[in-house]
C-alpha atoms as a PDB file:
ATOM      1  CA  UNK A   1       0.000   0.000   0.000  1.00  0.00           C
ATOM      2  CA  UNK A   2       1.788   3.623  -1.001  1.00  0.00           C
ATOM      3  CA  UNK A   3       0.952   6.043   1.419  1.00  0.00           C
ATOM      4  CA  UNK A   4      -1.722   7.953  -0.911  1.00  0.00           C
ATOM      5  CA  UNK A   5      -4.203   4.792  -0.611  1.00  0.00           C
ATOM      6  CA  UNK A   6      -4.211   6.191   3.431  1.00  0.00           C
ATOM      7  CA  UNK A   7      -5.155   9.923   2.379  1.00  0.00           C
ATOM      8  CA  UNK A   8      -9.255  11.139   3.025  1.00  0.00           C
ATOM      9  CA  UNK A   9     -10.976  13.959   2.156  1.00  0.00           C
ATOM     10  CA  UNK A  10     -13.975  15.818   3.380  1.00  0.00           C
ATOM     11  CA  UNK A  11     -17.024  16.971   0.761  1.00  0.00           C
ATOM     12  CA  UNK A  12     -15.727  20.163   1.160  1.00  0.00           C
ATOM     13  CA  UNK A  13     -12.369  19.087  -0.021  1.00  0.00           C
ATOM     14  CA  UNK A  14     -12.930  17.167  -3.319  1.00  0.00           C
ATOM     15  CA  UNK A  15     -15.676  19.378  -3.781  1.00  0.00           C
ATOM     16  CA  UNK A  16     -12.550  21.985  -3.966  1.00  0.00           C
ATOM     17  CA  UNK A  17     -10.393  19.371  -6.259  1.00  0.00           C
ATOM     18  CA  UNK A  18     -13.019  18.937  -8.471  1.00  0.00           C
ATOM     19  CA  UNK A  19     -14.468  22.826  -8.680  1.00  0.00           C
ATOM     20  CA  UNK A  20     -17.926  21.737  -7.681  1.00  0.00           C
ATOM     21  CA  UNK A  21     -20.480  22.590  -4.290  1.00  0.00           C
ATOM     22  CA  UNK A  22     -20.030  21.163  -1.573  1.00  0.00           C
ATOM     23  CA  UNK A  23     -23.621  20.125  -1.618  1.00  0.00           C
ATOM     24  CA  UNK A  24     -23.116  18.665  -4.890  1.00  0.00           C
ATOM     25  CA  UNK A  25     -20.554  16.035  -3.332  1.00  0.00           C
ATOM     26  CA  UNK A  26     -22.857  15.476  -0.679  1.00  0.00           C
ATOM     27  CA  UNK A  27     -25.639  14.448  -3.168  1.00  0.00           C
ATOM     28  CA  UNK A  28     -23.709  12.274  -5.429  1.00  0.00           C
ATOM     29  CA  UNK A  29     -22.510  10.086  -1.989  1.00  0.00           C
ATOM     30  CA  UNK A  30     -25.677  10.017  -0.876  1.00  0.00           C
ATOM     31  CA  UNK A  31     -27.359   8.506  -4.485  1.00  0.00           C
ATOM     32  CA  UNK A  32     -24.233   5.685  -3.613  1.00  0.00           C
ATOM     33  CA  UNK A  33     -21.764   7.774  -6.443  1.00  0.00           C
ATOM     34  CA  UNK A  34     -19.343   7.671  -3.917  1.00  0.00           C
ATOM     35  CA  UNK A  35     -18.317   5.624  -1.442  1.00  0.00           C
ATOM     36  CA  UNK A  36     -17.231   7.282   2.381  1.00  0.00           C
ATOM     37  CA  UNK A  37     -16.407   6.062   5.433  1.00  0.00           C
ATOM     38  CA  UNK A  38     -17.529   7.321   8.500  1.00  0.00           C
ATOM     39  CA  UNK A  39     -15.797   9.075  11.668  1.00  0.00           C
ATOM     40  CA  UNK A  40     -16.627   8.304  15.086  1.00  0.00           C
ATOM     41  CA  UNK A  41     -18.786  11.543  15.559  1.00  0.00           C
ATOM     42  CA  UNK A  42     -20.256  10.635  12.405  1.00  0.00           C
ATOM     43  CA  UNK A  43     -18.689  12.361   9.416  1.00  0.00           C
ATOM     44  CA  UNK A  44     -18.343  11.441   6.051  1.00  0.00           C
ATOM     45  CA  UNK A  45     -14.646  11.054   4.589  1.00  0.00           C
ATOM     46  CA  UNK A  46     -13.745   9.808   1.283  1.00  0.00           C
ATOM     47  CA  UNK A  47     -10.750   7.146   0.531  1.00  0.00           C
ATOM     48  CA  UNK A  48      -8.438   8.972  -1.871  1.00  0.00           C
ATOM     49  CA  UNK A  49      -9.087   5.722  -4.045  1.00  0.00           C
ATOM     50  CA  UNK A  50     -12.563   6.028  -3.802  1.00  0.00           C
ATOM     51  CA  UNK A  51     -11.883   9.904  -4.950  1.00  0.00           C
ATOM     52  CA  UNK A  52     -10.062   9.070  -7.547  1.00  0.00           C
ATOM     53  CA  UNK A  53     -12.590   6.238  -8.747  1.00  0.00           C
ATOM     54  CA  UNK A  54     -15.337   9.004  -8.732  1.00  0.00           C
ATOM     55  CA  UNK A  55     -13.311  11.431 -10.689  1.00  0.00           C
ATOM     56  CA  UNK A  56     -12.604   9.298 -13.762  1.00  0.00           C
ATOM     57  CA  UNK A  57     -15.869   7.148 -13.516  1.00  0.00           C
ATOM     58  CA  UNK A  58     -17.836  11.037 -13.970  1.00  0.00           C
ATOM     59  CA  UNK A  59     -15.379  12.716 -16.045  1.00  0.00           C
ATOM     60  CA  UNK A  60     -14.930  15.204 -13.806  1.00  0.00           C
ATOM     61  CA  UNK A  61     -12.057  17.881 -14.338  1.00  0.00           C
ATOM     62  CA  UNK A  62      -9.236  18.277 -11.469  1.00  0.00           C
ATOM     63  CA  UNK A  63      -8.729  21.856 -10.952  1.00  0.00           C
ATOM     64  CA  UNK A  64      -6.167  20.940  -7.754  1.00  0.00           C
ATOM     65  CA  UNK A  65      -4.090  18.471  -8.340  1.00  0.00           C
ATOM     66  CA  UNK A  66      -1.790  19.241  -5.791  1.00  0.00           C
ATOM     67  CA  UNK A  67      -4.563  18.433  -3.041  1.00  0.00           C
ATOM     68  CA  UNK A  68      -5.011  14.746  -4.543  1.00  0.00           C
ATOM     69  CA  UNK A  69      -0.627  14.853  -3.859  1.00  0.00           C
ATOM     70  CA  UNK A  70      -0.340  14.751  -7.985  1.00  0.00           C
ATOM     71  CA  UNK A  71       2.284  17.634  -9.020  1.00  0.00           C
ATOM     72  CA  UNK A  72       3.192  16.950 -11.936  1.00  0.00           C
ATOM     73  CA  UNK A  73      -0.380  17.702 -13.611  1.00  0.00           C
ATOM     74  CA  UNK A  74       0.562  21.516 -11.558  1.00  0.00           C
ATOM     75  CA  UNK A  75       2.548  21.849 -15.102  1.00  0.00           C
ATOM     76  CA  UNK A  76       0.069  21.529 -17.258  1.00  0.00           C
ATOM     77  CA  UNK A  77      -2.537  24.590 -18.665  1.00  0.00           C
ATOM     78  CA  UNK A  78      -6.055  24.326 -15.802  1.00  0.00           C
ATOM     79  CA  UNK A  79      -8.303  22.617 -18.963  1.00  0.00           C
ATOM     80  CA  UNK A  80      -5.875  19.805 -19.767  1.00  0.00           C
ATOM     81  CA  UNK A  81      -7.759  17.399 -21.074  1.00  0.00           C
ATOM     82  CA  UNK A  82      -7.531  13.566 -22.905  1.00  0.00           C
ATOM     83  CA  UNK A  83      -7.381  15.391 -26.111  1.00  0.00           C
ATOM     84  CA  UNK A  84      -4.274  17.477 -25.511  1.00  0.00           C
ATOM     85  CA  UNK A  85      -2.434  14.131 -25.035  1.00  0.00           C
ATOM     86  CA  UNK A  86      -1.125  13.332 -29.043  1.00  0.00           C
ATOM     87  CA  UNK A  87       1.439  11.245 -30.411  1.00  0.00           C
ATOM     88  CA  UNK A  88       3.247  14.388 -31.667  1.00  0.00           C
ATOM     89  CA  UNK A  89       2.623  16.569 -28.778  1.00  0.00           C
ATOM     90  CA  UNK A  90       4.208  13.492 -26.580  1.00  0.00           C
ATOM     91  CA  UNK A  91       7.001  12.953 -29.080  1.00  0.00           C
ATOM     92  CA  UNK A  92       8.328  16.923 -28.927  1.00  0.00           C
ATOM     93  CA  UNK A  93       8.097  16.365 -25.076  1.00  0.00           C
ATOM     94  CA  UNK A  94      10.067  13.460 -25.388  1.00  0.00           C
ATOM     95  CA  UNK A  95      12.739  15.054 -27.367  1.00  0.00           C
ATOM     96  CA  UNK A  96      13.184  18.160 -25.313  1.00  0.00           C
ATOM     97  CA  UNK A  97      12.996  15.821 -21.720  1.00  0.00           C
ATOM     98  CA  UNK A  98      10.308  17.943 -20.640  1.00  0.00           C
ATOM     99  CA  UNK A  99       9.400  15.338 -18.101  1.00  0.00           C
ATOM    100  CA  UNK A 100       7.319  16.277 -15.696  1.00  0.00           C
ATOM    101  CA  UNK A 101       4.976  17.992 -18.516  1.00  0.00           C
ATOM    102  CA  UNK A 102       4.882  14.350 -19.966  1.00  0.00           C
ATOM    103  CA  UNK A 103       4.093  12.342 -16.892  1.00  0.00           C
ATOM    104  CA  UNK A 104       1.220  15.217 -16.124  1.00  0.00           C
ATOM    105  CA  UNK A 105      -0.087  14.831 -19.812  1.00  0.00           C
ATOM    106  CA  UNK A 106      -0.435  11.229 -19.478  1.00  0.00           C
ATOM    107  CA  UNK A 107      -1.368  11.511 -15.970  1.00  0.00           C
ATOM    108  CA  UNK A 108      -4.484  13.940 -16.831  1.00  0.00           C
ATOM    109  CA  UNK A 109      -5.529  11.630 -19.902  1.00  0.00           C
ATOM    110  CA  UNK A 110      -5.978   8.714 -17.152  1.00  0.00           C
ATOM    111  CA  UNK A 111      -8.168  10.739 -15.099  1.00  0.00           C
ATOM    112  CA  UNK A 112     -10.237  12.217 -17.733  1.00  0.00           C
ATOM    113  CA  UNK A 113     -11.239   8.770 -18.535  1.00  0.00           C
ATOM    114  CA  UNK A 114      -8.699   7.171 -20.938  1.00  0.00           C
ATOM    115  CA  UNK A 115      -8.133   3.582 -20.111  1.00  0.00           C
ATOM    116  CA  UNK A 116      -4.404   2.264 -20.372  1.00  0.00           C
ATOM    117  CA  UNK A 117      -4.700   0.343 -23.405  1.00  0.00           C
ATOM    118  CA  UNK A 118      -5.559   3.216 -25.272  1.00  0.00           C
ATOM    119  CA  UNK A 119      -3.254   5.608 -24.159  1.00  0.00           C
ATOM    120  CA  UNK A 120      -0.673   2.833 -25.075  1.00  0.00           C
ATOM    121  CA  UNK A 121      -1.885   1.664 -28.152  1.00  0.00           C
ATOM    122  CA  UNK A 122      -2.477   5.423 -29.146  1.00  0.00           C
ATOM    123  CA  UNK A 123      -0.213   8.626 -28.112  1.00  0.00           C
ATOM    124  CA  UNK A 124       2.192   6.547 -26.351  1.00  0.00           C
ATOM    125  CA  UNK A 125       3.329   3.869 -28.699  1.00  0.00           C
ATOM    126  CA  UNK A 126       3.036   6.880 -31.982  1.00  0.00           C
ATOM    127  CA  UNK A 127       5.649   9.304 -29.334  1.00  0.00           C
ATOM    128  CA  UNK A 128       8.071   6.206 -28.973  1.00  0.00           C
ATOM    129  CA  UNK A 129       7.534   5.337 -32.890  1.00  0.00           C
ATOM    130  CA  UNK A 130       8.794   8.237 -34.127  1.00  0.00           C
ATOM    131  CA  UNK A 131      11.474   8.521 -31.146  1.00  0.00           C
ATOM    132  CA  UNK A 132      12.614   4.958 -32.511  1.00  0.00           C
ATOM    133  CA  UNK A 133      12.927   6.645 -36.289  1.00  0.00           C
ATOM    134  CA  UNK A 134      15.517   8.434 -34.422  1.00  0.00           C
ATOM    135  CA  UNK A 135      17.720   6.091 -34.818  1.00  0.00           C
ATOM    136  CA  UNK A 136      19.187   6.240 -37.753  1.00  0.00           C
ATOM    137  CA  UNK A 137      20.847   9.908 -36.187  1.00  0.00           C
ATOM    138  CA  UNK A 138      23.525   7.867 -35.016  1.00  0.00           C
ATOM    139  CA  UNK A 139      24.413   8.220 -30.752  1.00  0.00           C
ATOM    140  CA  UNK A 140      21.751  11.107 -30.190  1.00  0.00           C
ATOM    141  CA  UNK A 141      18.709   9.247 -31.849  1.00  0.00           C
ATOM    142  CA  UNK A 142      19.571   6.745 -29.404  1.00  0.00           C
ATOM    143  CA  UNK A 143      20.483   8.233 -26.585  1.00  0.00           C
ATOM    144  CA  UNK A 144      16.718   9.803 -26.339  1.00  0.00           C
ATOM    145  CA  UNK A 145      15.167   6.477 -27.358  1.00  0.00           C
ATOM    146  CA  UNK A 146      16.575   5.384 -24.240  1.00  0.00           C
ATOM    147  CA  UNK A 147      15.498   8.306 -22.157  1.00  0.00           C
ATOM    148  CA  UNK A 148      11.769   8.421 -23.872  1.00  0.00           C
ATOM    149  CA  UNK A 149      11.848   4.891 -23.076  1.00  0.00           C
ATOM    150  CA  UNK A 150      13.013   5.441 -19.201  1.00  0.00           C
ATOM    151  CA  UNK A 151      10.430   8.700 -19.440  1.00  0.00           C
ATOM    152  CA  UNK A 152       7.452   6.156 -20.231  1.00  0.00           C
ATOM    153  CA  UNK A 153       8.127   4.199 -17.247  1.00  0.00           C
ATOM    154  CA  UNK A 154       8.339   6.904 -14.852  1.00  0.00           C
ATOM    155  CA  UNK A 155       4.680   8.045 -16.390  1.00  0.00           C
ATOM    156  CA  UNK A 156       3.440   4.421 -15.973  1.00  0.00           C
ATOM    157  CA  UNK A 157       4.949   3.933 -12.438  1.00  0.00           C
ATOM    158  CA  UNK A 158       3.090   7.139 -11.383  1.00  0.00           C
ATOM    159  CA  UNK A 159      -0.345   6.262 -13.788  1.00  0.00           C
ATOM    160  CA  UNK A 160      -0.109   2.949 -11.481  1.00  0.00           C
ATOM    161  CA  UNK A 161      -0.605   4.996  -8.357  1.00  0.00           C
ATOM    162  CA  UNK A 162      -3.913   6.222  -9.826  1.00  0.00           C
ATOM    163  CA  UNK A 163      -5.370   2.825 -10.347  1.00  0.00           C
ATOM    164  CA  UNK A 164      -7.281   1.911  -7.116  1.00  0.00           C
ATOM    165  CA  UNK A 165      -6.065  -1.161  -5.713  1.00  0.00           C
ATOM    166  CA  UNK A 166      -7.902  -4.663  -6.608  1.00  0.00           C
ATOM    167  CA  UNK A 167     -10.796  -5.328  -4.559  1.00  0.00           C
ATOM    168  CA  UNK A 168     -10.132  -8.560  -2.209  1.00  0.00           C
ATOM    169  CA  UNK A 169     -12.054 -10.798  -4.378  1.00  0.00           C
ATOM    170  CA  UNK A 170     -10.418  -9.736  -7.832  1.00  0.00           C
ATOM    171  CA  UNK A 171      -9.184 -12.170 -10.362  1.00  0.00           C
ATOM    172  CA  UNK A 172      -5.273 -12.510 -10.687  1.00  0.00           C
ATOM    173  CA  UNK A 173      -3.076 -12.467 -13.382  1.00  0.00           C
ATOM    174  CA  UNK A 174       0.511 -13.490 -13.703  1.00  0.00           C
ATOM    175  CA  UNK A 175       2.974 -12.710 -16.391  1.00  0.00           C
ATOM    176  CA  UNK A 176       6.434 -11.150 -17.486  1.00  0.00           C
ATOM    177  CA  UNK A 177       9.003 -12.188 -19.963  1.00  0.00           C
ATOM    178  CA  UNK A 178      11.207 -15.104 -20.550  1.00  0.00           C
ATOM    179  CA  UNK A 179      14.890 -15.123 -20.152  1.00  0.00           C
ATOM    180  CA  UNK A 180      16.797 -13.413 -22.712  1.00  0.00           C
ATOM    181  CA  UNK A 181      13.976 -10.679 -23.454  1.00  0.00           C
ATOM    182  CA  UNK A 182      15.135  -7.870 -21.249  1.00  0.00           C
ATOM    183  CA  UNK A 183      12.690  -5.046 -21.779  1.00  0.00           C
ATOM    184  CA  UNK A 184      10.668  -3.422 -18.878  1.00  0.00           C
ATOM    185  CA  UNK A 185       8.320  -1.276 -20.533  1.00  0.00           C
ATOM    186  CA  UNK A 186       5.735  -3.968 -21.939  1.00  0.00           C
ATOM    187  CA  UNK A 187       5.621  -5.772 -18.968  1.00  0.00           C
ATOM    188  CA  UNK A 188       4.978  -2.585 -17.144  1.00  0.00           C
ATOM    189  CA  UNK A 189       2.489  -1.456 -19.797  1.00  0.00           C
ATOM    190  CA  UNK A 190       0.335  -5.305 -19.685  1.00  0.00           C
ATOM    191  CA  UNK A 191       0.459  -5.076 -15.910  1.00  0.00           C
ATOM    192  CA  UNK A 192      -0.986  -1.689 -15.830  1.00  0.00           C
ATOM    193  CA  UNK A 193      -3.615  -2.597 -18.440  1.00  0.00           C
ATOM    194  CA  UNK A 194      -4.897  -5.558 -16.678  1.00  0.00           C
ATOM    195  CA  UNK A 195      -4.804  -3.582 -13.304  1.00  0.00           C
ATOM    196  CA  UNK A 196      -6.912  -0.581 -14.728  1.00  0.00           C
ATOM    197  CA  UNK A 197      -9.233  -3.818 -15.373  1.00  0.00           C
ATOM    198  CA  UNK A 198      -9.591  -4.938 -12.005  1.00  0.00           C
ATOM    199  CA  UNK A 199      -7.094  -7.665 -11.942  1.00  0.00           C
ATOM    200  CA  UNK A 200      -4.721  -8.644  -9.109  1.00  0.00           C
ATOM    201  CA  UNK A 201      -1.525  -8.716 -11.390  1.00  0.00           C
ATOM    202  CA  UNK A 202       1.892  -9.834 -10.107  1.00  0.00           C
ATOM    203  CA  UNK A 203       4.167  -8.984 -12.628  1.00  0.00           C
ATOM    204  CA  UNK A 204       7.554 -10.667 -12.716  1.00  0.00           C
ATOM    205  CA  UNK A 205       9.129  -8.813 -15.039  1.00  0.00           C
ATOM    206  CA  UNK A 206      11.782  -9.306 -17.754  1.00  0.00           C
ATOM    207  CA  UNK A 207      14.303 -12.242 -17.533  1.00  0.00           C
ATOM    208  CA  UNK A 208      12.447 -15.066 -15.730  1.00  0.00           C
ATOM    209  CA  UNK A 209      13.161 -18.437 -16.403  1.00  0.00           C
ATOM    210  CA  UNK A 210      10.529 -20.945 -17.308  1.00  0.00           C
ATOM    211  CA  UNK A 211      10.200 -22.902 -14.117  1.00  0.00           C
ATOM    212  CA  UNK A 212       9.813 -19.654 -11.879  1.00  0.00           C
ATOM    213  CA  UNK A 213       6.757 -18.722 -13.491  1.00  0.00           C
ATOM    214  CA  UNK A 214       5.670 -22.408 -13.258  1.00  0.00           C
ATOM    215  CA  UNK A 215       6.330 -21.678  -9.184  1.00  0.00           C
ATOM    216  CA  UNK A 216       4.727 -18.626  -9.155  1.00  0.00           C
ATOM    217  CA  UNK A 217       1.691 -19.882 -10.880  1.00  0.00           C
ATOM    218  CA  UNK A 218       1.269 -22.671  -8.491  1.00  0.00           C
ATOM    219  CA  UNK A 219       1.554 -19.756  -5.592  1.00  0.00           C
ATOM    220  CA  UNK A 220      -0.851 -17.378  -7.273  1.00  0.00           C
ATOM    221  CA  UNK A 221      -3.248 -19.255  -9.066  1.00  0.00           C
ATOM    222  CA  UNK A 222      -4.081 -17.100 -12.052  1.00  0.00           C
ATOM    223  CA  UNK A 223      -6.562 -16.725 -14.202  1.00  0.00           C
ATOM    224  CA  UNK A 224      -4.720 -15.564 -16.893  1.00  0.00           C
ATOM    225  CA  UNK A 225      -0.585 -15.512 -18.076  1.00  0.00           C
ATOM    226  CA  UNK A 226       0.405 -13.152 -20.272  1.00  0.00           C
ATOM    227  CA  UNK A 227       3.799 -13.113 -22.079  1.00  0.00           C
ATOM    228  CA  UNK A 228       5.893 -10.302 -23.417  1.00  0.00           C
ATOM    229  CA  UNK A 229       7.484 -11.109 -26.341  1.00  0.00           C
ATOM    230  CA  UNK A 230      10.256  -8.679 -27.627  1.00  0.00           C
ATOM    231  CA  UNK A 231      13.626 -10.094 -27.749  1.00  0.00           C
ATOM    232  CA  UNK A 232      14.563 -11.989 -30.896  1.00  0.00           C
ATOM    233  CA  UNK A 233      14.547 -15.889 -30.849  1.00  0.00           C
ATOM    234  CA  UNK A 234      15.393 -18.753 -32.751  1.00  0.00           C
ATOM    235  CA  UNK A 235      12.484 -21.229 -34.090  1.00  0.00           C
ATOM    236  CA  UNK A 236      14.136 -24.076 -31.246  1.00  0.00           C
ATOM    237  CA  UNK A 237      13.727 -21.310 -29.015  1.00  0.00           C
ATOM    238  CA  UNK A 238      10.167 -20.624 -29.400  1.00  0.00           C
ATOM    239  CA  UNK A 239       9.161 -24.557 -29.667  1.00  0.00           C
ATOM    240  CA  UNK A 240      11.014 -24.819 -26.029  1.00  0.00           C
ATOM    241  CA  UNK A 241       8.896 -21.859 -24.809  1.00  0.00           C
ATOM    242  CA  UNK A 242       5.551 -23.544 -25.760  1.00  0.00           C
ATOM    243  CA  UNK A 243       7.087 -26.486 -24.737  1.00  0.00           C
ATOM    244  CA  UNK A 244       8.219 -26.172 -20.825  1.00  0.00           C
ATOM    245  CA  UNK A 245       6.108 -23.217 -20.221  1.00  0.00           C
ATOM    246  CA  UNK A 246       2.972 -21.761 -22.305  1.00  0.00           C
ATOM    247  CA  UNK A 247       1.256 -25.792 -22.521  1.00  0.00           C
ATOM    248  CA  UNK A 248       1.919 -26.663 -19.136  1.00  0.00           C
ATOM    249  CA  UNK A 249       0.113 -23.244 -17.557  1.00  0.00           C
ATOM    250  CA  UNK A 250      -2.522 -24.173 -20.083  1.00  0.00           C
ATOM    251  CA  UNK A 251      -2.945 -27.574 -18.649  1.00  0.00           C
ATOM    252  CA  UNK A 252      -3.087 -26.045 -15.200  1.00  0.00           C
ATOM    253  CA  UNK A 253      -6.485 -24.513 -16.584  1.00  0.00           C
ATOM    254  CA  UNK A 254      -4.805 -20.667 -17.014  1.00  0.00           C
ATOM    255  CA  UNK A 255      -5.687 -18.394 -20.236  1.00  0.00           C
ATOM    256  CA  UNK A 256      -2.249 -17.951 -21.853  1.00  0.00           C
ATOM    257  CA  UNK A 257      -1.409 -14.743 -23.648  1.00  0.00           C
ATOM    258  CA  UNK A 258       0.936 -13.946 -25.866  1.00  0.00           C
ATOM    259  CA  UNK A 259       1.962 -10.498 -27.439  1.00  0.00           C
ATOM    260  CA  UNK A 260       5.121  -8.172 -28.306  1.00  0.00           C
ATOM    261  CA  UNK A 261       6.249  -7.018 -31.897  1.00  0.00           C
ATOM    262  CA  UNK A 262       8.223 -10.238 -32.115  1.00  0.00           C
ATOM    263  CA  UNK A 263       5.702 -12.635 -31.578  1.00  0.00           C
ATOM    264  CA  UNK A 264       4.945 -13.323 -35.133  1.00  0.00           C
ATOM    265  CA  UNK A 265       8.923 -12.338 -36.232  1.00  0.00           C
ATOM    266  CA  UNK A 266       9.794 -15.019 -39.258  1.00  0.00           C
ATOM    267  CA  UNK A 267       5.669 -16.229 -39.966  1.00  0.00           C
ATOM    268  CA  UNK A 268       5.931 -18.066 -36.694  1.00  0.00           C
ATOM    269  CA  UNK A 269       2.279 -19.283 -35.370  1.00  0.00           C
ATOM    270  CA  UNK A 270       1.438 -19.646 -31.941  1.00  0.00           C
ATOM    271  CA  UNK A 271      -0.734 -23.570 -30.904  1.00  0.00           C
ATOM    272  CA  UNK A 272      -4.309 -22.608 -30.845  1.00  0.00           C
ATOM    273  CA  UNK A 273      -3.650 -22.994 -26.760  1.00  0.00           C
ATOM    274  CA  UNK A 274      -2.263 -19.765 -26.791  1.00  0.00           C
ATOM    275  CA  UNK A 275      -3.574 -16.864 -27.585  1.00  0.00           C
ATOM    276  CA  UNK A 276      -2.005 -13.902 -29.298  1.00  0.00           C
ATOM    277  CA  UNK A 277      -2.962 -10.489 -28.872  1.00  0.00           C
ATOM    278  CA  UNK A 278      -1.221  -7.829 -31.454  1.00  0.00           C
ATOM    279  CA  UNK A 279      -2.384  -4.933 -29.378  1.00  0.00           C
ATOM    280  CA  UNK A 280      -2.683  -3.927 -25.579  1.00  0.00           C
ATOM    281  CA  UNK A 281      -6.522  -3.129 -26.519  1.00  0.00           C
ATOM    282  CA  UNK A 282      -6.427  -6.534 -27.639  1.00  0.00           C
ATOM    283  CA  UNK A 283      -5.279  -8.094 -23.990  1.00  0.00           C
ATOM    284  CA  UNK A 284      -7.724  -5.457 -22.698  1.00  0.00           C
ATOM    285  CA  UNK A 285     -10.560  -7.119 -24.741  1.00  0.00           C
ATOM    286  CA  UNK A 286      -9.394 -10.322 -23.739  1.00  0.00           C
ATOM    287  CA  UNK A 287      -8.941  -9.890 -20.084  1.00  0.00           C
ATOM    288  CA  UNK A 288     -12.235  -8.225 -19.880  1.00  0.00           C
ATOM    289  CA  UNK A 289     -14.265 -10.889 -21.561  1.00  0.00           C
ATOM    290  CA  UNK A 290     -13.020 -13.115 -18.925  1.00  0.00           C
ATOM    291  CA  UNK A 291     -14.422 -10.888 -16.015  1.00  0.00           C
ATOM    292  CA  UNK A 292     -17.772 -11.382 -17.738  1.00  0.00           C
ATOM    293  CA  UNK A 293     -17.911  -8.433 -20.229  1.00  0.00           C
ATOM    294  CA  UNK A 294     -16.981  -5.785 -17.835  1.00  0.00           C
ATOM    295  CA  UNK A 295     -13.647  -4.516 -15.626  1.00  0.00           C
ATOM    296  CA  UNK A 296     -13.887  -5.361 -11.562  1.00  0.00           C
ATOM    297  CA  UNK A 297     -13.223  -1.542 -11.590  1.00  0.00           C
ATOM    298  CA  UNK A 298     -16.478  -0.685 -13.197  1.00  0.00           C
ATOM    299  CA  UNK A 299     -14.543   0.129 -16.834  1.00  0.00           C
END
């Protein structure tokens, strides 16, 4: 638990975060909008979670981000909105390691009710596209590929902090990437999708070997795997992957998913087991029509 899942507020307060009445608040927890605990002389106080799952669930506008302990939106214009959050406006960011500008952009997209699939699939992935055209600039095109790339996971470490935590009885889901893949970012990225979902995700990250997911599987009992595939491997390589790791979670009765721009490399098919997913909207679909149609979050 991070020490913002602790924070309340009064009415009076989000009504001030939000740039509504007071009365209005009062209203909207009172039709069951939002949730409040109560003090021991009786008044209301709202969970900063449960804030924050009013906020995006209404669209409502933060006009005081520094009361919900976000500063980085504090560098943005008062009406930022999803819309102001583009692939090029990102990308010029990027380039000129205006950070904190980034991680507010991205931030304020969240709350105005963009879901983490399609920031990904959208601005995000079109900034880091035409950072990776970069490239052929020699030492500088890279050097800011790598610091977009570090950028992006300081925006989705932060974006994390905004998804409420998974209810008690939320389904899990287990994933990472296999040894010799070494990239961060789509783990991160699939993590953060399924969380925004309602999932209970424990991510292991880049680098694990087969039989440690098997472990953790057989600790966590997951609904669903998912796989980031990014490295480059041989065909042997892939038939030992299916082999000692996706068919025996699938035989343990767990959705396996597979995705990453090198999942198809070379026409290589995945057994009809597994299922690949081209897209983080794609997982998102996925994941969701294994909660039943709808996010434990409500999304």
């Amino acid at each position: 638990m991070h020490a913002l899942e602790t924070k309340t507020f009064s009415p009076k307060e989000l009504a001030q975060v939000v740039g509504v009445s007071e009365s209005s608040i009062k209203r909207w927890v009172d039709a069951g909008h939002i949730e409040v605990t109560r003090t021991a002389g009786g008044h209301r106080r709202i969970l900063w979670t449960d804030a924050l799952r009013f906020i995006r669930a209404q669209d409502m506008h933060v006009l005081h981000p520094e009361m919900l302990g976000l500063p980085d939106l504090e560098f943005l214009p008062s009406k930022a909105r999803r819309g102001d959050l583009t692939g090029e406006v990102l990308f010029e960011l990027f380039k000129t390691n205006e950070a904190a500008k980034a991680r507010g952009l991205i931030a304020a997209a969240f709350l105005d009710g963009g879901d983490m699939a399609g920031l990904w699939d959208g601005p995000i992935a079109e900034a880091l596209r035409l950072v990776g055209e970069l490239w052929q600039e020699g030492e500088e095109g890279i050097f800011l590929e790598h610091r977009a790339t570090a950028l992006c996971i300081e925006a989705l470490n932060q974006v994390r902090l905004l998804i409420p935590p998974p209810r008690e009885e939320a389904t899990r889901a287990l994933g990472g990437a296999a040894s010799g893949d070494p990239y961060l970012l789509p783990n991160l990225t699939a993590a953060a999708v399924l969380a925004d979902l309602g999932y209970a995700d424990v991510n292991l990250g880049p680098e694990t070997p087969p039989e440690v997911f098997l472990h953790a599987a057989d600790e966590v009992q997951p609904a669903l795997f998912w796989l980031a595939h990014t490295a480059s491997r041989t065909k042997a390589e892939r038939e030992a992957l299916v082999r000692n790791l996706l068919l025996p979670l699938h035989e343990r009765g767990i959705d396996v998913v597979v995705g990453g721009h090198t999942a198809e490399a070379n026409g290589w098919t995945w057994p009809d087991e597994i299922r690949l997913c081209r897209s983080m909207t794609e997982l998102a679909a996925f994941a969701k029509e294994r909660l039943g149609g709808s996010g434990l979050n409500g999304n």
